[in-house]
C-alpha atoms as a PDB file:
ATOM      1  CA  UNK A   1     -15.102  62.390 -25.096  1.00  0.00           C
ATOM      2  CA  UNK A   2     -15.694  61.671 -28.413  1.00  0.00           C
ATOM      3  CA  UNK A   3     -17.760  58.790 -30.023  1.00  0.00           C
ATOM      4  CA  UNK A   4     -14.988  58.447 -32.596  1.00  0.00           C
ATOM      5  CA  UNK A   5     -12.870  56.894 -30.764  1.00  0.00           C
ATOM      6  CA  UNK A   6     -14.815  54.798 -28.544  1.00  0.00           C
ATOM      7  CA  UNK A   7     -14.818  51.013 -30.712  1.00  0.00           C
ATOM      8  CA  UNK A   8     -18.023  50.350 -28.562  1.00  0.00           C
ATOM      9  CA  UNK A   9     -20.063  52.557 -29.608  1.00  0.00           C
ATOM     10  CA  UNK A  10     -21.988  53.175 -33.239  1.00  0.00           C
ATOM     11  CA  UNK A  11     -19.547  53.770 -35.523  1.00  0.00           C
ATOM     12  CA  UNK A  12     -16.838  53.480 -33.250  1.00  0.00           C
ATOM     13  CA  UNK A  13     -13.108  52.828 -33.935  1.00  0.00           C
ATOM     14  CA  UNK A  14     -13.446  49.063 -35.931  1.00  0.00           C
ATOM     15  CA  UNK A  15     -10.643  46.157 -34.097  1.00  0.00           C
ATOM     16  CA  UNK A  16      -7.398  45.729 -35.673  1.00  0.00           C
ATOM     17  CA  UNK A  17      -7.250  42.274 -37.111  1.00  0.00           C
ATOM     18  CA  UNK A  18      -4.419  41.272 -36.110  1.00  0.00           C
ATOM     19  CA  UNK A  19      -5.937  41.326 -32.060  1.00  0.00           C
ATOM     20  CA  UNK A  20      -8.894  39.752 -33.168  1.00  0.00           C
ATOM     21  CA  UNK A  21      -9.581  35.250 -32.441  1.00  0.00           C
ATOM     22  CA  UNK A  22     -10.381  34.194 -35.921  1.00  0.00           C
ATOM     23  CA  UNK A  23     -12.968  33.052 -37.276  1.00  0.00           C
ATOM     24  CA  UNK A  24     -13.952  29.108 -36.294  1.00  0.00           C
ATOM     25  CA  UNK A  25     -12.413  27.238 -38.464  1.00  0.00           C
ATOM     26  CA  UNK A  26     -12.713  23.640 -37.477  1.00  0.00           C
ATOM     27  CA  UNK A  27     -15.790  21.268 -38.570  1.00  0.00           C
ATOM     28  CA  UNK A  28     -16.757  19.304 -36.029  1.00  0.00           C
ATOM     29  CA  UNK A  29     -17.267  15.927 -37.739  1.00  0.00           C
ATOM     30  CA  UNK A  30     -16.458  13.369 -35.164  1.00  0.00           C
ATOM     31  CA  UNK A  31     -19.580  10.949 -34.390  1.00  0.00           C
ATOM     32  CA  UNK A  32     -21.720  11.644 -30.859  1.00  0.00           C
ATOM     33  CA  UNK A  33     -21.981   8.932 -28.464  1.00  0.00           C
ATOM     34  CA  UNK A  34     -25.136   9.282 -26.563  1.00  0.00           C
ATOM     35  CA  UNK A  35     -24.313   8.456 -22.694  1.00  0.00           C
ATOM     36  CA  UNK A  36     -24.897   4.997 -20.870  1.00  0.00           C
ATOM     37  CA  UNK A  37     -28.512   5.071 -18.913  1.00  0.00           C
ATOM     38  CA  UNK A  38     -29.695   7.905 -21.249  1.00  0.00           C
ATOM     39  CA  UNK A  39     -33.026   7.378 -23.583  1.00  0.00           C
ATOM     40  CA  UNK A  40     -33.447   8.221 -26.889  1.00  0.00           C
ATOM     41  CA  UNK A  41     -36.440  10.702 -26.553  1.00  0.00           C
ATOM     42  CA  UNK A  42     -33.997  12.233 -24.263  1.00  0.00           C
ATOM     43  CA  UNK A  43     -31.341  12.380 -26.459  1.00  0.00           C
ATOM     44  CA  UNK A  44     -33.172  13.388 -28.834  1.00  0.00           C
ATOM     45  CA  UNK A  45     -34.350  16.461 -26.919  1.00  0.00           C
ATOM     46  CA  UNK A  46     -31.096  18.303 -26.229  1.00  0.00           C
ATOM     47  CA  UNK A  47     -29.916  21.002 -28.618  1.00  0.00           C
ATOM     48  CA  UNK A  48     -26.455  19.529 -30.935  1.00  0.00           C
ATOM     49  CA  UNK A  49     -24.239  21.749 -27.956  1.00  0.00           C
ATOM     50  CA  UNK A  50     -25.459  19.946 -24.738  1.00  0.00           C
ATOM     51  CA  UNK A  51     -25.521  16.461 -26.933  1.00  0.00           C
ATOM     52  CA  UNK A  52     -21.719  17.136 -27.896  1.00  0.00           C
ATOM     53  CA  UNK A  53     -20.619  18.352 -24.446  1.00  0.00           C
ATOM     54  CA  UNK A  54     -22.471  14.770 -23.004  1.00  0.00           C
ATOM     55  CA  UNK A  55     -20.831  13.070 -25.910  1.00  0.00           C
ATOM     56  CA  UNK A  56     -17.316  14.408 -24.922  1.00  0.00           C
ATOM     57  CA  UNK A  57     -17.921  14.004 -21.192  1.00  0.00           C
ATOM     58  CA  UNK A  58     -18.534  10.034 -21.930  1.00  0.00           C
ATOM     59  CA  UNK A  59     -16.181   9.115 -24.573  1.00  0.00           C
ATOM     60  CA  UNK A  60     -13.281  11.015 -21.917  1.00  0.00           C
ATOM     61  CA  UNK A  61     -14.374   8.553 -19.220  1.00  0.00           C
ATOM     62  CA  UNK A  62     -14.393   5.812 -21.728  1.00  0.00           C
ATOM     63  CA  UNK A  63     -10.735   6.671 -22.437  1.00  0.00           C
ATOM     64  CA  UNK A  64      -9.541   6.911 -19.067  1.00  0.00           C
ATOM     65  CA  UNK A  65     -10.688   3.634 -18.161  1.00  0.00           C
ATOM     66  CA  UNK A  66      -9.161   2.047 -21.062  1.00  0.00           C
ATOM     67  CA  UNK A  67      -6.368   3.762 -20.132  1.00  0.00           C
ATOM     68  CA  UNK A  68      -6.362   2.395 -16.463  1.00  0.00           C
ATOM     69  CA  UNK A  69      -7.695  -1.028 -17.945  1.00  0.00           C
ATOM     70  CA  UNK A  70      -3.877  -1.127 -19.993  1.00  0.00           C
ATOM     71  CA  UNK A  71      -2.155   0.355 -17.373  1.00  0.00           C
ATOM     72  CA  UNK A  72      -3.257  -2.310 -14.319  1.00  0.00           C
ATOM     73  CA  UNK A  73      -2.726  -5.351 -17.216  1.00  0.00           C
ATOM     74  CA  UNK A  74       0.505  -4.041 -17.188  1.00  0.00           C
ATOM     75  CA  UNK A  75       1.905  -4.374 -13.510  1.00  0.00           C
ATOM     76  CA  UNK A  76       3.100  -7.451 -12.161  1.00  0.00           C
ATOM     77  CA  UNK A  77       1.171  -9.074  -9.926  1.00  0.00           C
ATOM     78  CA  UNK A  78       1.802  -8.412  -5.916  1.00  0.00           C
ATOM     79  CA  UNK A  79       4.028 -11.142  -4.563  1.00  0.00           C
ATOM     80  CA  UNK A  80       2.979 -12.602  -1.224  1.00  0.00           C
ATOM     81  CA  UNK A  81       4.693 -11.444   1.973  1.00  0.00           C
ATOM     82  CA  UNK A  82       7.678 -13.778   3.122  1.00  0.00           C
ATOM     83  CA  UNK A  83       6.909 -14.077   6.328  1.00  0.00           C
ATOM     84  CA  UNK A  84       3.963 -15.990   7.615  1.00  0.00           C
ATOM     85  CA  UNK A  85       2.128 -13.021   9.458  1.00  0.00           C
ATOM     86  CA  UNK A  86       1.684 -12.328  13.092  1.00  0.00           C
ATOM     87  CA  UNK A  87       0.097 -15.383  14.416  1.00  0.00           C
ATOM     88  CA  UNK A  88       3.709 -16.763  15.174  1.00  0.00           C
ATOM     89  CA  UNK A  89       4.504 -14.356  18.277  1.00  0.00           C
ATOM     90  CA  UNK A  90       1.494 -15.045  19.822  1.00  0.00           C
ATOM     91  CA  UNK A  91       2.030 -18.900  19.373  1.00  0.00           C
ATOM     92  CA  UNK A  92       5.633 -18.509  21.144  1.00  0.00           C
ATOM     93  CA  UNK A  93       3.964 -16.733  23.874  1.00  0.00           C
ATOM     94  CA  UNK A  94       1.802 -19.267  24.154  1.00  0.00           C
ATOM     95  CA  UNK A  95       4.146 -22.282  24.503  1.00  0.00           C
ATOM     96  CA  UNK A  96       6.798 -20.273  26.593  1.00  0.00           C
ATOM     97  CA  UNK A  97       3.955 -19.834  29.172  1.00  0.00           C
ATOM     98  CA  UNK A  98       3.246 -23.857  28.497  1.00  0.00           C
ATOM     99  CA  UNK A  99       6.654 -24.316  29.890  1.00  0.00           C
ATOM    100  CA  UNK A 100       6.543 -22.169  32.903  1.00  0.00           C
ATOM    101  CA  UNK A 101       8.377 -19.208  31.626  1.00  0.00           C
ATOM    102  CA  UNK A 102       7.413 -15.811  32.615  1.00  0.00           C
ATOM    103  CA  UNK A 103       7.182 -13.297  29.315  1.00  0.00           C
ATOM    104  CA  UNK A 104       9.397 -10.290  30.166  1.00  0.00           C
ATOM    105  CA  UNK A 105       9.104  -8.208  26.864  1.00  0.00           C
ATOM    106  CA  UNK A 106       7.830  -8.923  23.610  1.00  0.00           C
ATOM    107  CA  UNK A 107       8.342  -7.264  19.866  1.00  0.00           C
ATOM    108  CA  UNK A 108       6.046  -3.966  19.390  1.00  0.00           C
ATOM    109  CA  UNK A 109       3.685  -2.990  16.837  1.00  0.00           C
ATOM    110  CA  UNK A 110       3.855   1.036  15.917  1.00  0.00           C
ATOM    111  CA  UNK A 111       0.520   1.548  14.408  1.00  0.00           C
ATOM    112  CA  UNK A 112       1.723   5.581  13.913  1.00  0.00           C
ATOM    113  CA  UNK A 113       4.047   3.785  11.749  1.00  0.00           C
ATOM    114  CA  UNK A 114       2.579   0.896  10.642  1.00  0.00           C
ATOM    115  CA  UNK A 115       5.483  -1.137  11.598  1.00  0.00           C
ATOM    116  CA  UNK A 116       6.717  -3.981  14.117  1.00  0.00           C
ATOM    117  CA  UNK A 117       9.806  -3.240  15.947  1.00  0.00           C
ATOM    118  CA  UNK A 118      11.572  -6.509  17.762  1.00  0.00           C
ATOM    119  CA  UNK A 119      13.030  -6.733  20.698  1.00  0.00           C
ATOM    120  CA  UNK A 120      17.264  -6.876  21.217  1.00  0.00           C
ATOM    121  CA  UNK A 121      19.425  -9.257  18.945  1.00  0.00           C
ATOM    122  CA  UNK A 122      16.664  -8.807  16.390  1.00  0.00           C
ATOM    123  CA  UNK A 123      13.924 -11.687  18.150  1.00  0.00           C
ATOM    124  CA  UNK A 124      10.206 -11.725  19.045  1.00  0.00           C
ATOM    125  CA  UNK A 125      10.382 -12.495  23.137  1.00  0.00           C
ATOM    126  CA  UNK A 126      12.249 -12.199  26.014  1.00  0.00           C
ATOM    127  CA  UNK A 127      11.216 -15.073  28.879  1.00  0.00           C
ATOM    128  CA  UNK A 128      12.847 -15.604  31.964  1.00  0.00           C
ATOM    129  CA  UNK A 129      13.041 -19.634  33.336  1.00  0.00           C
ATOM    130  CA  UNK A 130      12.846 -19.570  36.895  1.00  0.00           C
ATOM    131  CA  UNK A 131      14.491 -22.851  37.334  1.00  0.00           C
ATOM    132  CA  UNK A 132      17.880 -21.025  35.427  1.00  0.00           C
ATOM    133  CA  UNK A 133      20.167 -18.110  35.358  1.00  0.00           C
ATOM    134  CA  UNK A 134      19.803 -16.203  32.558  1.00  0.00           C
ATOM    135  CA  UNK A 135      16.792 -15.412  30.110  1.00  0.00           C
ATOM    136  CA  UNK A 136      15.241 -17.123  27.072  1.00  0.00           C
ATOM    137  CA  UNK A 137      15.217 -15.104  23.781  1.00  0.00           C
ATOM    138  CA  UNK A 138      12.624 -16.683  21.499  1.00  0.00           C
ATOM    139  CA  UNK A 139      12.432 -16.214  18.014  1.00  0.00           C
ATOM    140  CA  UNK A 140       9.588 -17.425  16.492  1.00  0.00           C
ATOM    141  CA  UNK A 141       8.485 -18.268  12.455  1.00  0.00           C
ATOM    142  CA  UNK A 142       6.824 -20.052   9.991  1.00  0.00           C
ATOM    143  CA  UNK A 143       8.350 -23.313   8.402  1.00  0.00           C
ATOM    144  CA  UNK A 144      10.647 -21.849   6.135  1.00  0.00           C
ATOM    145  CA  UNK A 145      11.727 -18.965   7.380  1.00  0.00           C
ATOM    146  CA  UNK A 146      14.623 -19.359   9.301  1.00  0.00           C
ATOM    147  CA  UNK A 147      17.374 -17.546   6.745  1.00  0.00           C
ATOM    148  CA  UNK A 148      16.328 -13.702   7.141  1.00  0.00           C
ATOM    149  CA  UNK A 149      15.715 -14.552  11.024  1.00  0.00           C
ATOM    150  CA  UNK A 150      19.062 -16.211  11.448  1.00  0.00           C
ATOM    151  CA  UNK A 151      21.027 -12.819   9.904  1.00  0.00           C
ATOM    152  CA  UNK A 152      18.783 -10.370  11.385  1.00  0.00           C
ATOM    153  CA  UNK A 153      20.271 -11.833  14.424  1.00  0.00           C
ATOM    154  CA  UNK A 154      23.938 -12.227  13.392  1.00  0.00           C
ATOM    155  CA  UNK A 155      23.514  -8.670  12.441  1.00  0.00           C
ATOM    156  CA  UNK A 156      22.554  -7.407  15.181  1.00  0.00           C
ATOM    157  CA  UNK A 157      25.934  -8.891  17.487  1.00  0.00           C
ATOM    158  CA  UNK A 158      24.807 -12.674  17.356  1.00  0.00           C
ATOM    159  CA  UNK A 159      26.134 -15.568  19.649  1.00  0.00           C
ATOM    160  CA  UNK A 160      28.785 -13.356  21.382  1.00  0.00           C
ATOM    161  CA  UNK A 161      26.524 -10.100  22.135  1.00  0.00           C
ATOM    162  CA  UNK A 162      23.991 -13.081  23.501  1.00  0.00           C
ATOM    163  CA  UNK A 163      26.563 -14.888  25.705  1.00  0.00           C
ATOM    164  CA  UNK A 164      27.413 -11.146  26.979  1.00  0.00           C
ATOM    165  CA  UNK A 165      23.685 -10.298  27.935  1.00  0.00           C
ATOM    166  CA  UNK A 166      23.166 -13.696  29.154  1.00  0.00           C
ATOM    167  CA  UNK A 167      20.909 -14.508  27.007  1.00  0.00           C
ATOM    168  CA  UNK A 168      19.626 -18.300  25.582  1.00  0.00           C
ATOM    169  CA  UNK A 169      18.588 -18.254  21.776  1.00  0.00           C
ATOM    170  CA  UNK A 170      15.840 -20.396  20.518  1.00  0.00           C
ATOM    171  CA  UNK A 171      14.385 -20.422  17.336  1.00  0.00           C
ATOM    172  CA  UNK A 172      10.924 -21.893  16.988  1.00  0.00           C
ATOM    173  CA  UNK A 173       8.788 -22.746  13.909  1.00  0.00           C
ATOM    174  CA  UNK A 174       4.763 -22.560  13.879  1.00  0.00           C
ATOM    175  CA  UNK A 175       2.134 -23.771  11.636  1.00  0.00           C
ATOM    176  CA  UNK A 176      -0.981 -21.697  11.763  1.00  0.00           C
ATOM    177  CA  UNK A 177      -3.484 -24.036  14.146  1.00  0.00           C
ATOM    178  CA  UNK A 178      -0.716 -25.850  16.044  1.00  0.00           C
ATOM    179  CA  UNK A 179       0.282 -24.180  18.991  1.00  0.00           C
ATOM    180  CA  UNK A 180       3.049 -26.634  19.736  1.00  0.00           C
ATOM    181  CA  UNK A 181       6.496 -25.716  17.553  1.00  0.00           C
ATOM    182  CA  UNK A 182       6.960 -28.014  14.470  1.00  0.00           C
ATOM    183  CA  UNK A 183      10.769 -27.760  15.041  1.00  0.00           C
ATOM    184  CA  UNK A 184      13.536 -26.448  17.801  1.00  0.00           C
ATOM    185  CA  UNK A 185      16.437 -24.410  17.285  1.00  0.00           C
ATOM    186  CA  UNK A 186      19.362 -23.141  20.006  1.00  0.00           C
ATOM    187  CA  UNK A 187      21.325 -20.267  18.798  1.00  0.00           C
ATOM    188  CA  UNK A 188      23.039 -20.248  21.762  1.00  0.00           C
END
């Protein structure tokens, strides 16, 4: 082989131009930010490379937390639930036992899911009264929230689908620390 043609060796073959990077071009003129926590004797010991790098690292942080800053000032704050929470179910099992009812079913919480699934006709309970025919859907809620309720359970076949399955309605409303229902409602 011949060293004429070899562009690594001593007097090799010279690049073609046009493969070549070119030459650095850009001045680097921008100020450096020495790093939060660092000391000056520190700083002051790392070659103008390493004290650009650190500079870049910290001023990219700085701008993505601005960034983050503008973006969470931006959304809209998270509205509260609608519903009062979960303390209401265990309040209506509460009071139906009060009466002498005996719990049959009850709505379901899927944790796989993360999810509560109610029981027929859309309500919390089902309680059978052993001094009548016939069981005792319960529906319980918070003051206030007897409108979703209400056509949750007209959706799902309402007074006549009730009547059919022999089924009472009543819609209860708890406030959180009073076991005994604030007001009384028969759907059926």
């Amino acid at each position: 082989m011949s060293t004429a043609h070899d562009p690594f060796s001593e007097g090799g073959k010279p690049s073609r131009r046009s493969r070549c990077s070119p030459d650095p071009s850009l001045n680097i003129d921008y100020p450096l930010v020495k790093p939060d926590g660092m000391t000056d004797t520190k700083w002051a010991s790392l070659s103008e490379a390493t004290q650009r790098k650190l500079s870049n690292i910290h001023q990219d942080r700085i701008s993505r937390e601005n960034a983050k800053a503008a973006a969470d000032a931006q959304k809209k704050p998270r509205a509260k639930p609608a519903h009062s929470g979960t303390f209401t179910t265990q309040y209506a099992i509460d009071w139906a036992k009060s009466k002498g009812w005996k719990i049959i079913d009850r709505e379901r919480y899927d944790a796989r899911t993360k999810r509560h699934h109610d029981l027929q006709l859309g309500i919390d309970l089902l309680a059978e009264d052993p001094t009548q025919d016939g069981m005792i859907g319960i529906q319980a809620a918070g003051v206030g929230e007897r409108a979703p309720h209400y056509q949750r359970f007209m959706d799902r076949g309402g007074p006549e689908k009730a009547k059919r399955r022999s089924i009472r309605i009543v819609y209860v409303e708890f406030v959180r620390g009073n076991k005994t229902p604030v007001s009384e409602e028969k759907w059926t």
